[in-house]
Protein backbone atom coordinates (compact mmCIF):
# COMPACT_ATOMS: atom_id res chain seq x y z
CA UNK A 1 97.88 96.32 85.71
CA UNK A 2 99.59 99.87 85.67
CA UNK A 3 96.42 100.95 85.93
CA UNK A 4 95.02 99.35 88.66
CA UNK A 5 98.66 99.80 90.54
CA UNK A 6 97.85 103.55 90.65
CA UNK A 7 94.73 102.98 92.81
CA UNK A 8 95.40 99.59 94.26
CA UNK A 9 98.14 97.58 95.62
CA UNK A 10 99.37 94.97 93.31
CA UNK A 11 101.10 91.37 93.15
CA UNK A 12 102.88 91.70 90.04
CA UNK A 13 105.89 93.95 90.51
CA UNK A 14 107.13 90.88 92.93
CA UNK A 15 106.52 88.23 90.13
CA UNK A 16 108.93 87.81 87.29
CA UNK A 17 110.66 85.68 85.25
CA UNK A 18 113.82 85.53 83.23
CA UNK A 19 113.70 87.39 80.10
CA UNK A 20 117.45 87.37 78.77
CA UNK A 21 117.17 91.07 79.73
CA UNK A 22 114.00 91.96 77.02
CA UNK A 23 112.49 95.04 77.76
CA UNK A 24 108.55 94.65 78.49
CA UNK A 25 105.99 94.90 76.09
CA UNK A 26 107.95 94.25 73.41
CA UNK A 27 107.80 90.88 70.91
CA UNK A 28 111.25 89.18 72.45
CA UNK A 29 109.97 90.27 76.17
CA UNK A 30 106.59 88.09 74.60
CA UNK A 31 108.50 85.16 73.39
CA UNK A 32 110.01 84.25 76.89
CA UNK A 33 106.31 84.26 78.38
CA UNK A 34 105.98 80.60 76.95
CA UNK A 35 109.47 79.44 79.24
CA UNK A 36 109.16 77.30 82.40
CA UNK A 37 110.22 80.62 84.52
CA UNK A 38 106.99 82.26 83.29
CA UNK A 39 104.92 78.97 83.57
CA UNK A 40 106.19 79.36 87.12
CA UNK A 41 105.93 82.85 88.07
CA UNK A 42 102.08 82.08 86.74
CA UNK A 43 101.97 79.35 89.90
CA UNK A 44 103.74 81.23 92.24
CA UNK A 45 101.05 84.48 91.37
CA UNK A 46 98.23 82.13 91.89
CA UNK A 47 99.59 80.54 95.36
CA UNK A 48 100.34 84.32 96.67
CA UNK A 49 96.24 85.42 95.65
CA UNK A 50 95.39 82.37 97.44
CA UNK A 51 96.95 83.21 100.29
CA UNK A 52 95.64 86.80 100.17
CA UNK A 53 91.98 85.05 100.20
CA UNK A 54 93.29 82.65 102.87
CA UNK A 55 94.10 85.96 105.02
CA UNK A 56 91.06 87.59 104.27
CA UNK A 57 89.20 84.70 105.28
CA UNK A 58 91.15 83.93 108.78
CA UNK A 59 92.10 87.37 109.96
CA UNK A 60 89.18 89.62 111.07
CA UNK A 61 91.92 92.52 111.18
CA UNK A 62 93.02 92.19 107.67
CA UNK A 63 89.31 91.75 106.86
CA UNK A 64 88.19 95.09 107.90
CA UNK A 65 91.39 97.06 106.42
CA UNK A 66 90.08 95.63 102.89
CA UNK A 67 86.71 96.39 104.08
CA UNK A 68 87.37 99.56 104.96
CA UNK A 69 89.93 100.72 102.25
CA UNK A 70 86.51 99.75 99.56
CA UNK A 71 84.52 101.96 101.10
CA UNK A 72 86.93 104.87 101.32
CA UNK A 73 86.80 104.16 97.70
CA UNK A 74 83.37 103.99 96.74
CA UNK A 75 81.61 107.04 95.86
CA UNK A 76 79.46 109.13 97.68
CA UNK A 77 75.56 108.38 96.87
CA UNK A 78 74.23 110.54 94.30
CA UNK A 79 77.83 111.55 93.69
């Protein structure tokens, strides 16, 4: 998702969990992915995305920014 966070805003610096202070990516920081707090912060991730769609789908405003921040992104023909 670092990735994608470069080019795209992104839900999942706003969703955590406790991790008894593990640093990410490491096999500890893995171990407390299969707690309640992460089986939670997987619900709360999938309520926020469906409110993003719910948004999308009700707000002709937020519509067109999304609309209009794709094509800004999409390459030129022949490009």
């Amino acid at each position: 998702m670092g990735n994608v966070s470069r080019r795209l805003p992104t839900l999942h610096p706003t969703i955590g969990y406790p991790t008894g202070g593990a640093v990410q990516h490491t096999p500890e920081f893995a171990a407390h992915g299969k707690s309640p707090g992460a089986d939670r912060a997987v619900i709360d991730g999938a309520i926020a995305l469906g409110l993003v769609a719910v948004d999308l789908a009700t707000s002709e405003s937020q519509r067109r920014r999304l609309l209009d921040g794709v094509a800004a992104r999409r390459p030129a023909p022949g490009a």
